[in-house]
C-alpha atoms as a PDB file:
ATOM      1  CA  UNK A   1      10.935  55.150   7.542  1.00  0.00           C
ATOM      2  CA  UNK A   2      12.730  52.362   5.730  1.00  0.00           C
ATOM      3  CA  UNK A   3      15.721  54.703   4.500  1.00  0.00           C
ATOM      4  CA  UNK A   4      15.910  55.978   8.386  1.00  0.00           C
ATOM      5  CA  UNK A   5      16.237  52.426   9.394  1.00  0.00           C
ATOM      6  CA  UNK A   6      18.749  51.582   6.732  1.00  0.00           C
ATOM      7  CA  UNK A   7      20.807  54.841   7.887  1.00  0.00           C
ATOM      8  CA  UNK A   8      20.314  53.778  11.889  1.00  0.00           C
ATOM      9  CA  UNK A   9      21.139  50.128  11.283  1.00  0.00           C
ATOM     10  CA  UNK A  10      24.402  51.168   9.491  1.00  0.00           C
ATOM     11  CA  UNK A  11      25.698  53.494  11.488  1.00  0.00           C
ATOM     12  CA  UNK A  12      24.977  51.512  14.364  1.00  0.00           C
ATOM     13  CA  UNK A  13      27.344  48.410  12.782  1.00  0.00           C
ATOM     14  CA  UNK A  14      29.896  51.007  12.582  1.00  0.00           C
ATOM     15  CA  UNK A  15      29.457  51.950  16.030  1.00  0.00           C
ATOM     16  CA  UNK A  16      30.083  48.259  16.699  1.00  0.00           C
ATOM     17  CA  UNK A  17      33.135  47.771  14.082  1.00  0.00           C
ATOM     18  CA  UNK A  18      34.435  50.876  16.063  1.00  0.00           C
ATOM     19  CA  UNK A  19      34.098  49.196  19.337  1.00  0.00           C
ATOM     20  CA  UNK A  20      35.519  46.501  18.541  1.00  0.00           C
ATOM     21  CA  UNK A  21      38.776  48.156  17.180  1.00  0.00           C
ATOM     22  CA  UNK A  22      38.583  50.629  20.037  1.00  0.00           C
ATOM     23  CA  UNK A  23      39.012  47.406  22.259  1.00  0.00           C
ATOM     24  CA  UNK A  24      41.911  46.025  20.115  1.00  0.00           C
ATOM     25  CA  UNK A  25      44.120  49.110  20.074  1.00  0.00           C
ATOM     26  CA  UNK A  26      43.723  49.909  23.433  1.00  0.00           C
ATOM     27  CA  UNK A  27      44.468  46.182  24.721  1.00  0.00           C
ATOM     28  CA  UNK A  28      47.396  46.262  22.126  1.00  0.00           C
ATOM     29  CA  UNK A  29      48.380  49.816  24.314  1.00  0.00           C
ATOM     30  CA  UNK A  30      48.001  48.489  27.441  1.00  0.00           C
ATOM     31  CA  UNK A  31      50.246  45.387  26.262  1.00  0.00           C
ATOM     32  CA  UNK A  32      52.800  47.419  24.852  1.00  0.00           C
ATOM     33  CA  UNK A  33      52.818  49.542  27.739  1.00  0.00           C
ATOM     34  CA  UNK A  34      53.336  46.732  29.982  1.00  0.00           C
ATOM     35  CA  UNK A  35      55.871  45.517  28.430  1.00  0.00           C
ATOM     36  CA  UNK A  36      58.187  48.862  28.109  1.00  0.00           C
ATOM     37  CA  UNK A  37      57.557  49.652  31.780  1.00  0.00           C
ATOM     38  CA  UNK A  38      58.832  45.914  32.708  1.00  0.00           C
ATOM     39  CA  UNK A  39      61.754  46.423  30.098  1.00  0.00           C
ATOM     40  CA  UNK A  40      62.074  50.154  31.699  1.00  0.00           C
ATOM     41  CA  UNK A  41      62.490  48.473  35.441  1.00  0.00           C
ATOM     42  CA  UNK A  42      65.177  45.770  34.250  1.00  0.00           C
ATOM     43  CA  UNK A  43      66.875  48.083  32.701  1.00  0.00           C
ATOM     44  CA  UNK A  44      67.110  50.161  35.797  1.00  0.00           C
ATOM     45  CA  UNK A  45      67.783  47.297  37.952  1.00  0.00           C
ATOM     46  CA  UNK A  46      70.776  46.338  35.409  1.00  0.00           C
ATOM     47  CA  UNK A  47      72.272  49.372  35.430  1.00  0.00           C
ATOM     48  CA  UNK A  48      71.623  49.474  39.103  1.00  0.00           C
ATOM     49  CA  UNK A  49      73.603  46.202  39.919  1.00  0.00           C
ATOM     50  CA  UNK A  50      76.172  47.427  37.508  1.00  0.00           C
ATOM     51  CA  UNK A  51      76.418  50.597  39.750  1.00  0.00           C
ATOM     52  CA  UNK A  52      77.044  48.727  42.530  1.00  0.00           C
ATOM     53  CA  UNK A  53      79.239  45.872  41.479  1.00  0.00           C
ATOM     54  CA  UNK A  54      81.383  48.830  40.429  1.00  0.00           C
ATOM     55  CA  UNK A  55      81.513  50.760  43.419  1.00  0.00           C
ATOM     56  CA  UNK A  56      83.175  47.143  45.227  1.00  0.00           C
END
């Protein structure tokens, strides 16, 4: 019964280690993500601008 507990309670702190870094990476993605789509739409909007201030 002890060794079962042993087993349970360990696997259950690497459940929570695993969490944890589940919840950093996937802020960290979500970040990053953020980020390239805002650098994605001023890049657009540059080359947009640039578009059109060489069409005048």
């Amino acid at each position: 019964m002890c060794h079962v507990g042993r087993k349970w309670c360990e696997s259950s702190m690497v459940n929570s280690v695993y969490v944890v870094v589940w919840r950093k990476v996937s802020y960290v993605i979500r970040l990053g993500r953020n980020c390239c789509i805002s650098t994605w739409i001023a890049i657009k909007r540059q080359i947009h601008n640039t578009n059109l201030s060489n069409i005048r």
